[in-house]
Protein backbone atom coordinates (compact mmCIF):
# COMPACT_ATOMS: atom_id res chain seq x y z
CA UNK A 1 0.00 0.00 0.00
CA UNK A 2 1.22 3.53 -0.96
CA UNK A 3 0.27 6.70 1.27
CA UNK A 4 0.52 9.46 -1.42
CA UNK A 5 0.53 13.23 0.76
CA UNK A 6 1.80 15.92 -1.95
CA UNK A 7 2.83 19.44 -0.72
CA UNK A 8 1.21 22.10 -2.61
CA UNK A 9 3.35 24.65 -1.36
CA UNK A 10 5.50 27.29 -4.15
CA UNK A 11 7.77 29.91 -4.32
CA UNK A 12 6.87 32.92 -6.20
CA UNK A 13 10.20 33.92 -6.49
CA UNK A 14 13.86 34.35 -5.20
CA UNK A 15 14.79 37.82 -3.32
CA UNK A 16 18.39 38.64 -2.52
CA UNK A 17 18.16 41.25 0.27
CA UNK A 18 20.58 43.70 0.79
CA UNK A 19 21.77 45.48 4.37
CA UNK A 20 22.78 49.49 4.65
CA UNK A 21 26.11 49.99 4.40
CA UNK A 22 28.24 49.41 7.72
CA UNK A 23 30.81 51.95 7.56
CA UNK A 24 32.67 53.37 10.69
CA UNK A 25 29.64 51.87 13.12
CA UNK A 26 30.52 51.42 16.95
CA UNK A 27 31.78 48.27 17.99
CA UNK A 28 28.35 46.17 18.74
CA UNK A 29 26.26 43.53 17.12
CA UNK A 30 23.63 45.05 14.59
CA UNK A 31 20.63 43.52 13.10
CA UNK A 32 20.50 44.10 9.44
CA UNK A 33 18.15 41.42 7.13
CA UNK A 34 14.97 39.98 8.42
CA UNK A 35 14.01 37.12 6.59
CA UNK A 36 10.44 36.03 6.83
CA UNK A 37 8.70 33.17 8.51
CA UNK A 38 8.52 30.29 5.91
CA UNK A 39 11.17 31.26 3.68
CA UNK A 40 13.96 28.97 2.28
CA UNK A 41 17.45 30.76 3.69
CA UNK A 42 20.29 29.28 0.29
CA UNK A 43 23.07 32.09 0.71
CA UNK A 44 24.62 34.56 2.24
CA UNK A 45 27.89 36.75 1.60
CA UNK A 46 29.53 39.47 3.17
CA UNK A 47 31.42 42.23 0.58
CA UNK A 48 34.24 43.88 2.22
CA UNK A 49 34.58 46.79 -0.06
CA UNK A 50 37.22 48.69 2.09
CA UNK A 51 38.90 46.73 3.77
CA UNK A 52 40.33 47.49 7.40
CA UNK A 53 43.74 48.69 7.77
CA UNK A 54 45.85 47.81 10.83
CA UNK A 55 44.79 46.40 14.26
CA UNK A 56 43.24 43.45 14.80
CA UNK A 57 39.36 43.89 13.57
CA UNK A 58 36.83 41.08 14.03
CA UNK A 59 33.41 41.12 11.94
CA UNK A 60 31.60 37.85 12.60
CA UNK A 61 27.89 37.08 10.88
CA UNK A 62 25.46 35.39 13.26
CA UNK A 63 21.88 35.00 13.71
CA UNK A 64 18.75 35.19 16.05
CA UNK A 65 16.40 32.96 15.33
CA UNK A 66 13.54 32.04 17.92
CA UNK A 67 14.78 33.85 20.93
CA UNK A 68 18.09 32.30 20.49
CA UNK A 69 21.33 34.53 19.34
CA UNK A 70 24.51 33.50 17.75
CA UNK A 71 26.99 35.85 17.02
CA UNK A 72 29.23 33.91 14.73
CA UNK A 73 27.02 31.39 14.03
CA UNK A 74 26.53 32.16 9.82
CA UNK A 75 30.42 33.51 9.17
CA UNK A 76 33.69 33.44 11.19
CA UNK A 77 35.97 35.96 11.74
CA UNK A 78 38.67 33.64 9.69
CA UNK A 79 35.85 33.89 6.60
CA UNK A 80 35.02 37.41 6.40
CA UNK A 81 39.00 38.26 6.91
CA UNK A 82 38.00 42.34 7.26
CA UNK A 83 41.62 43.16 6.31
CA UNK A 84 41.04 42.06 2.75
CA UNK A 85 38.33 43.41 -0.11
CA UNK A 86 36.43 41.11 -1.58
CA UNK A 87 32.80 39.33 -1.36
CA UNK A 88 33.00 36.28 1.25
CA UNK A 89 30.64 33.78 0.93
CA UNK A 90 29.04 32.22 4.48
CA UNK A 91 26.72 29.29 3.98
CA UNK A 92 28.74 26.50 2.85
CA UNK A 93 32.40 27.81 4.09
CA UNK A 94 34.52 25.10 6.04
CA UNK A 95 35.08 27.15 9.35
CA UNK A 96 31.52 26.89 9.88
CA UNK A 97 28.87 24.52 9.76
CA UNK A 98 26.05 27.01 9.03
CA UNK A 99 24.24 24.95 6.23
CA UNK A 100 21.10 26.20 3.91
CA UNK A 101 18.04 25.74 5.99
CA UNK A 102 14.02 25.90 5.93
CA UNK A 103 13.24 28.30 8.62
CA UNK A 104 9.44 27.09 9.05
CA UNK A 105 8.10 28.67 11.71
CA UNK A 106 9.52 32.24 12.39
CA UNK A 107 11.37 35.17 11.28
CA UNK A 108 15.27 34.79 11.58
CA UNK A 109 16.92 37.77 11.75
CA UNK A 110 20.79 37.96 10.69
CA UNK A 111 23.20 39.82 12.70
CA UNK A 112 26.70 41.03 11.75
CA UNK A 113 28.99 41.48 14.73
CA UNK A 114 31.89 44.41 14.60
CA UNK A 115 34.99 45.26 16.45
CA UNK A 116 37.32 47.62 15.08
CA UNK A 117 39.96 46.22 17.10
CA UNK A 118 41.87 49.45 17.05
CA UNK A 119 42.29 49.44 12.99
CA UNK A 120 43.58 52.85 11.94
CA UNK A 121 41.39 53.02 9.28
CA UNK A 122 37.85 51.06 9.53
CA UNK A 123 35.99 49.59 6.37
CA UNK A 124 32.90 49.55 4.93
CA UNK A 125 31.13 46.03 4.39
CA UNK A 126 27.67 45.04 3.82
CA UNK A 127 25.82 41.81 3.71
CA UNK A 128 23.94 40.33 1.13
CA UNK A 129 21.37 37.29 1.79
CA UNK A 130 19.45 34.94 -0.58
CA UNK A 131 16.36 33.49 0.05
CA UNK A 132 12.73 32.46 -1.46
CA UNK A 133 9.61 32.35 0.22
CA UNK A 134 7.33 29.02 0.24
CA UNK A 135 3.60 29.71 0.47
């Protein structure tokens, strides 16, 4: 005997969400994409379009998701490497374990994490996340 229980749930489409531009902020954690309830989480990068110059600066990529917050939890500090340009790509990177996921039941909110660890110039990064929504 076969069971057959098809899922009529669809995506109308794919967004890629885009945070403000962190340049000089305070050393803190910041919430800067909310992605919906129901939605399908498949990437997320950070650009590092100055990079830092000197010190030791830190910008980790973390999430809070259900009352629970991890700072580092999406990107390491060893990922987005703040003292080089270039767009770093989190989900799927080998310091972490942060894999795609289904986020079925509420809103998961990403967080980016900064200390300037006494750079003498700070950078400006943003973060870029991509996602679809399943109805």
């Amino acid at each position: 005997m076969v069971t057959t229980k098809l899922g009529h749930h669809t995506s109308r489409a794919v967004i890629q969400a885009r945070s403000g531009l962190l340049n000089s902020w305070d050393d803190d954690t910041y919430n800067v994409i909310r992605i919906p309830r129901e939605s399908f989480l498949m990437s997320i990068w950070l650009d590092v379009s100055t990079a830092y110059v000197g010190g030791a600066p830190s910008i980790t990529i973390g999430y809070t998701y259900d009352g629970t917050s991890v700072t580092n939890g999406i990107m390491t500090n060893a990922v987005s490497e703040p003292l080089e340009t270039g767009v770093k790509r989190a989900i799927r990177e080998t310091v972490n374990s942060f894999a795609d996921g289904y986020l079925c039941t509420k809103p998961l909110l990403i967080t980016v994490t900064v200390d300037d660890g006494a750079a003498a110039t700070e950078g400006i990064v943003e973060v870029f996340a991509l996602y679809t929504n399943i109805f």
